[in-house]
C-alpha atoms as a PDB file:
ATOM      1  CA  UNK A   1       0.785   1.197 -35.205  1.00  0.00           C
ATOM      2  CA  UNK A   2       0.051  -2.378 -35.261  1.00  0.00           C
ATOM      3  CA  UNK A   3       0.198  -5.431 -32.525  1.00  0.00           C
ATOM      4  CA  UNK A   4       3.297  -6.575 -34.698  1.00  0.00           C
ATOM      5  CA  UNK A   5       4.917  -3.149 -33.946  1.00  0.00           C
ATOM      6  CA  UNK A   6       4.964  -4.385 -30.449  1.00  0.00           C
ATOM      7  CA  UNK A   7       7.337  -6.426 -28.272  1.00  0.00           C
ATOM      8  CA  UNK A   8       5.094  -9.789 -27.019  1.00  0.00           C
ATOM      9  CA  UNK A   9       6.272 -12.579 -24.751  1.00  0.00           C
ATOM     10  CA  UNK A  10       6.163 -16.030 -24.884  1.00  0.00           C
ATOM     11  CA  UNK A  11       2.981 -17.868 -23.397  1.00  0.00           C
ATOM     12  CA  UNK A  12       3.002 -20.264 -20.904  1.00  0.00           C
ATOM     13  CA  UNK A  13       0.367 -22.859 -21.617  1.00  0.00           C
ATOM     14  CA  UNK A  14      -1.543 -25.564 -20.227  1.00  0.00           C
ATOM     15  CA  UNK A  15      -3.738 -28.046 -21.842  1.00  0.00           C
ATOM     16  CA  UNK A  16      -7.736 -28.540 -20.583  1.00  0.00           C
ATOM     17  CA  UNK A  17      -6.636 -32.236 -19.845  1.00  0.00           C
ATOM     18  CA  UNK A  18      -4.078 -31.290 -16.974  1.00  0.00           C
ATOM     19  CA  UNK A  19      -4.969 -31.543 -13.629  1.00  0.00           C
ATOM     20  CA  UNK A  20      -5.888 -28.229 -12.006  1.00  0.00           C
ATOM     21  CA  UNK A  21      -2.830 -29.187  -9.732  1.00  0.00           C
ATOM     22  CA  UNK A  22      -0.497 -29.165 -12.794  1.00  0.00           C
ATOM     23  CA  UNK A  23      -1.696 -25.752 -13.276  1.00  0.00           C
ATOM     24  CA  UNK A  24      -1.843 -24.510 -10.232  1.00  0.00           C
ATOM     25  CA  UNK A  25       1.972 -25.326 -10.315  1.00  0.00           C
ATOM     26  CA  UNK A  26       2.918 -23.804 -13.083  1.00  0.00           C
ATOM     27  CA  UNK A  27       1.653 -21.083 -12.038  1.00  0.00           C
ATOM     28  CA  UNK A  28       3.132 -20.333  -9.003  1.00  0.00           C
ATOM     29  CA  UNK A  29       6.406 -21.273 -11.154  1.00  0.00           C
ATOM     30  CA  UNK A  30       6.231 -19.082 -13.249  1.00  0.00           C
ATOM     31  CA  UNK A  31       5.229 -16.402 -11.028  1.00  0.00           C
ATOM     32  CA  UNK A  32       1.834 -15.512 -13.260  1.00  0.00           C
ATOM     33  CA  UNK A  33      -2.278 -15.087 -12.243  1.00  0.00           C
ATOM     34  CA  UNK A  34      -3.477 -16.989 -15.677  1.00  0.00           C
ATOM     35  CA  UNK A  35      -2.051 -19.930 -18.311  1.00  0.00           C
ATOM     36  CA  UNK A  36      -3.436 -19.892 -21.582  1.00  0.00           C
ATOM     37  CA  UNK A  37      -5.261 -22.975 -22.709  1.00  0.00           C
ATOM     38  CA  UNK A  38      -3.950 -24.475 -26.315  1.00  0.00           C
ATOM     39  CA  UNK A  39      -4.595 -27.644 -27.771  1.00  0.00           C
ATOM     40  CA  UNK A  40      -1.837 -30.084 -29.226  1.00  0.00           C
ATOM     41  CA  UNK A  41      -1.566 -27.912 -32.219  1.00  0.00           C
ATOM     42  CA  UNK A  42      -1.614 -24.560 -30.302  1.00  0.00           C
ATOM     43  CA  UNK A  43      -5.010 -23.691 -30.745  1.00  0.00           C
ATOM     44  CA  UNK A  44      -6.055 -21.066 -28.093  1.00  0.00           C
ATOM     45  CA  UNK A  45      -9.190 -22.611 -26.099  1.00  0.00           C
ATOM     46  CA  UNK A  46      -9.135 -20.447 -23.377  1.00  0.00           C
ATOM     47  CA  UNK A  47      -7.712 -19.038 -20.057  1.00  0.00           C
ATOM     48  CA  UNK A  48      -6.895 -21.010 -16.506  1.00  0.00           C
ATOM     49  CA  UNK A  49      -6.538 -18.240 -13.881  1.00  0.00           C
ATOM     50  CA  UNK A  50      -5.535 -18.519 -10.339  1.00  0.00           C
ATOM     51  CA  UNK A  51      -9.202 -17.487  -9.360  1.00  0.00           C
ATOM     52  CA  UNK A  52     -10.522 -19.802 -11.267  1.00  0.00           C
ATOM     53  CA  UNK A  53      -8.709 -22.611  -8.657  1.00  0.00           C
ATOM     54  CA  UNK A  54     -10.707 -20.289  -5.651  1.00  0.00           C
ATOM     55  CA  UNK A  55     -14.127 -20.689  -7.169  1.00  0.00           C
ATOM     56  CA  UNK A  56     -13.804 -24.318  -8.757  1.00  0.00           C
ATOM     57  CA  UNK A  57     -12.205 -26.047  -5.717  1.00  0.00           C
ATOM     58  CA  UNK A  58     -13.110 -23.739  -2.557  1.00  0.00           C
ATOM     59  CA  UNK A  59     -16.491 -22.486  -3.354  1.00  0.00           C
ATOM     60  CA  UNK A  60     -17.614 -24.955  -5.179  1.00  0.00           C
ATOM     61  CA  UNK A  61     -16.099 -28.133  -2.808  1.00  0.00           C
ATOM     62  CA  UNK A  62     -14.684 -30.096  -5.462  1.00  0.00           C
ATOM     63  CA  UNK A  63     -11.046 -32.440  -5.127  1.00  0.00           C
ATOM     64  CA  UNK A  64      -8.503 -30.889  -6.796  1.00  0.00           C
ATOM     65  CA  UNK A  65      -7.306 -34.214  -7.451  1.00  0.00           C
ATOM     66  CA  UNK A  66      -9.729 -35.001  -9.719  1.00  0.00           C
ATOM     67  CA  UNK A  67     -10.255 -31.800 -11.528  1.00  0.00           C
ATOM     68  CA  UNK A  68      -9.233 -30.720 -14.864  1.00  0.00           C
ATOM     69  CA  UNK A  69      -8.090 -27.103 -15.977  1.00  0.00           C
ATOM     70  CA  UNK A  70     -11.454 -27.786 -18.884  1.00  0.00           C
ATOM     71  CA  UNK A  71     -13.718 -27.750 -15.849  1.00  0.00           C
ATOM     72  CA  UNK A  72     -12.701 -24.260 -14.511  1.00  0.00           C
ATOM     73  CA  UNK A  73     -10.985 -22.160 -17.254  1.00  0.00           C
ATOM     74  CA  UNK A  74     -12.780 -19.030 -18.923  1.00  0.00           C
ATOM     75  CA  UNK A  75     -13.345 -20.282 -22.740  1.00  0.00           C
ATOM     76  CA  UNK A  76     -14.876 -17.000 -23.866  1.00  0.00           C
ATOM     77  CA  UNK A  77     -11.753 -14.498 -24.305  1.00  0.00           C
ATOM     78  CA  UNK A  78     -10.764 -11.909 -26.628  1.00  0.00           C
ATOM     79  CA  UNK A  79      -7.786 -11.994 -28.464  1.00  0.00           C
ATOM     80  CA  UNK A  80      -5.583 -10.014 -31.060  1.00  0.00           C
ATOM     81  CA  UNK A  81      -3.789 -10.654 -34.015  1.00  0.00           C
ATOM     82  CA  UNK A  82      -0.543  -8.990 -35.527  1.00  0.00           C
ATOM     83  CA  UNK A  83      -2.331  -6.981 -38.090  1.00  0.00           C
ATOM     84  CA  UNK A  84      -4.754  -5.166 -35.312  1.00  0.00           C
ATOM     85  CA  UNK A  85      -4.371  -1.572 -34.555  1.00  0.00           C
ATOM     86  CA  UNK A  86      -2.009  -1.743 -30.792  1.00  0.00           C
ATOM     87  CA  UNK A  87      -4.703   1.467 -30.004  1.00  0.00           C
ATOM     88  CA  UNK A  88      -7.905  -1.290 -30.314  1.00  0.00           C
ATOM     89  CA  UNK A  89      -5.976  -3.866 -28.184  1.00  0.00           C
ATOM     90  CA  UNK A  90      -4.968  -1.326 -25.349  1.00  0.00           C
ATOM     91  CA  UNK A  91      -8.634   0.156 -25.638  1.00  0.00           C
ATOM     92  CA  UNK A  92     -10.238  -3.272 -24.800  1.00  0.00           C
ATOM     93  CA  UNK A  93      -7.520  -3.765 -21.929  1.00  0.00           C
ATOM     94  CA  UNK A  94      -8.084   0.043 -20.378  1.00  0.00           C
ATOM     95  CA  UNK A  95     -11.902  -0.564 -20.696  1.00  0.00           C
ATOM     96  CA  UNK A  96     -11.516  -4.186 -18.869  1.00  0.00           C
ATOM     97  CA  UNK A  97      -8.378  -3.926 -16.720  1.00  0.00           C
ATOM     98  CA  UNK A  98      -7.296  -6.732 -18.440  1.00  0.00           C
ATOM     99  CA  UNK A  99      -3.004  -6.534 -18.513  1.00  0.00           C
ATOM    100  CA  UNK A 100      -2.201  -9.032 -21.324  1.00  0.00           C
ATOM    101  CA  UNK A 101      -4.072 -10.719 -24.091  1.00  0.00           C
ATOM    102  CA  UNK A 102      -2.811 -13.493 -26.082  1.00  0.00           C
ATOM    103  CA  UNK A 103      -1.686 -12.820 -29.706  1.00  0.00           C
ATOM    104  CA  UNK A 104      -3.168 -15.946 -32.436  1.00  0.00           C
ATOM    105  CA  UNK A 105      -2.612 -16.433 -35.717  1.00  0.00           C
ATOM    106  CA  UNK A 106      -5.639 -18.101 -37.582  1.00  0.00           C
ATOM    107  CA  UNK A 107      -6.073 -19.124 -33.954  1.00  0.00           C
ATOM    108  CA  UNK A 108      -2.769 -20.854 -32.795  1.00  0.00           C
ATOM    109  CA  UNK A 109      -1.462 -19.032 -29.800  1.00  0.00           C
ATOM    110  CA  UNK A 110       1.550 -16.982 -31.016  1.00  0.00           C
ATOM    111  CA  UNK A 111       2.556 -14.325 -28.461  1.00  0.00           C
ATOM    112  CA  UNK A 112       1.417 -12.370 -25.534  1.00  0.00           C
ATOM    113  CA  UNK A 113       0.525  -8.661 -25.399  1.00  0.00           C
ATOM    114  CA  UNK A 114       1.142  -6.829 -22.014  1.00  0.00           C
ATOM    115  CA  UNK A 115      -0.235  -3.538 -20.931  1.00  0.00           C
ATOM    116  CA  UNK A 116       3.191  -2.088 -19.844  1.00  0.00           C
ATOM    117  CA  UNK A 117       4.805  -3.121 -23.427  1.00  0.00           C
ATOM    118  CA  UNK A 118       2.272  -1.786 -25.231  1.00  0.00           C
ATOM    119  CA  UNK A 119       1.627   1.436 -23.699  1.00  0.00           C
ATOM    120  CA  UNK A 120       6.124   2.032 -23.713  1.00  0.00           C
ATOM    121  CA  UNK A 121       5.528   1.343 -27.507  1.00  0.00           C
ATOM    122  CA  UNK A 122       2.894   3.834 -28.119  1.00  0.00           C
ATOM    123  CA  UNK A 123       4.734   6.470 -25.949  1.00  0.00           C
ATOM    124  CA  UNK A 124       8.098   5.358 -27.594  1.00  0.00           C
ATOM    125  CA  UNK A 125       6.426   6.655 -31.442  1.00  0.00           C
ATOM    126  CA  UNK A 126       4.828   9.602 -29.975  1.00  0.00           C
ATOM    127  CA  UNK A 127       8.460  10.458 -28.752  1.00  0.00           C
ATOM    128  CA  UNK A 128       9.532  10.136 -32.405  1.00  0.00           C
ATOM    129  CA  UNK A 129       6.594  11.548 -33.983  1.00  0.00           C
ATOM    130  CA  UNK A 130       7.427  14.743 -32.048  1.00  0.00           C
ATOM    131  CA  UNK A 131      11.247  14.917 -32.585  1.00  0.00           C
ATOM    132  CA  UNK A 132      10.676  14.742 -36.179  1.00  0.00           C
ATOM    133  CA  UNK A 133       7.728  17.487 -36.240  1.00  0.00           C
ATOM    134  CA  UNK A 134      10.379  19.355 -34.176  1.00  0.00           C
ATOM    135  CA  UNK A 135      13.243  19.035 -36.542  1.00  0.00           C
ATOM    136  CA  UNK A 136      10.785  19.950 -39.513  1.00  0.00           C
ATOM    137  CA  UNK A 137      10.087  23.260 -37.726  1.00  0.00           C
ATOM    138  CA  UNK A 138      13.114  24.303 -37.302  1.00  0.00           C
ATOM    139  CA  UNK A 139      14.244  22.991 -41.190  1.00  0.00           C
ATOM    140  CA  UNK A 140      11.480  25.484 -42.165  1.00  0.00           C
ATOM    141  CA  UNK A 141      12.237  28.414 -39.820  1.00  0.00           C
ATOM    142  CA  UNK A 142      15.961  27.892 -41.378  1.00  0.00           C
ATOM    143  CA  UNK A 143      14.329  28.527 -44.477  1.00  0.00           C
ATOM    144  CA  UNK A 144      12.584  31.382 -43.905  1.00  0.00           C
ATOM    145  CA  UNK A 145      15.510  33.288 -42.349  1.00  0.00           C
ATOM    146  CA  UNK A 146      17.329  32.606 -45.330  1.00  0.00           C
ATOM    147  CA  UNK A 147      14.330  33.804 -47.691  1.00  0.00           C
ATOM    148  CA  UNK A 148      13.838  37.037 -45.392  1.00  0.00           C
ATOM    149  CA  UNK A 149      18.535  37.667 -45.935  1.00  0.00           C
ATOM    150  CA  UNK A 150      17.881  37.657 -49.339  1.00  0.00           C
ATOM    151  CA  UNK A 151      15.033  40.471 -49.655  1.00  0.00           C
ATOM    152  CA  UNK A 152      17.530  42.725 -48.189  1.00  0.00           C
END
């Protein structure tokens, strides 16, 4: 089963010009922990998270007036594209407890990949993969009570 296989959601973006404010907005708007970072074209640069506002500002003193989403967002992430195996991106986000990665394409930004959607999918073709080894089963018992009728 592939990424593609799998329902993603639109991302909510920011760009490393806006104002931590602006992101710290649309954040709370949007009711998320992270924005990913794009470029005018959609390039994925990175990831603002709400954390990120705690050490940048609190910890480290700074105006949040002043500061941009460049100077505190995580620029080394991982991300997935459609082709990938869903089993290698729900590995990486077991192994990190990581609950969404963003989906590029030649690295625009095309989609988000959730935990929860991705896990329903793989359960969801397990649940077929069964039903049809079950109806197989009892296609071939079928047979074989009709094979042992006829040496009588």
């Amino acid at each position: 089963m592939k990424v593609s296989d799998c329902p993603s959601v639109a991302p909510v973006t920011c760009y490393e010009t806006d104002l931590i404010s602006a992101g710290a907005k649309k954040l709370k708007t949007n009711k998320l922990r992270h924005l990913y970072v794009v470029d005018k074209k959609k390039k994925l640069l990175g990831v603002f998270a709400a954390q990120d506002v705690v050490y940048t500002l609190l910890a480290a003193g700074k105006d949040y007036r002043k500061v941009t989403v460049k100077e505190c967002m995580n620029s080394s992430i991982v991300s997935f594209t459609k082709n990938d195996f869903l089993m290698k991106a729900v590995g990486f986000m077991s192994s990190t407890n990581i609950l969404s990665v963003p989906i590029v394409d030649n690295g625009v930004l095309v989609g988000v990949l959730s935990y929860k959607d991705a896990m329903a999918s793989l359960l969801r073709e397990k649940q077929q993969r069964m039903k049809q080894q079950k109806q197989r089963s009892s296609l071939r018992r079928g047979e074989n009570q009709e094979e042992d009728r006829a040496h009588y």
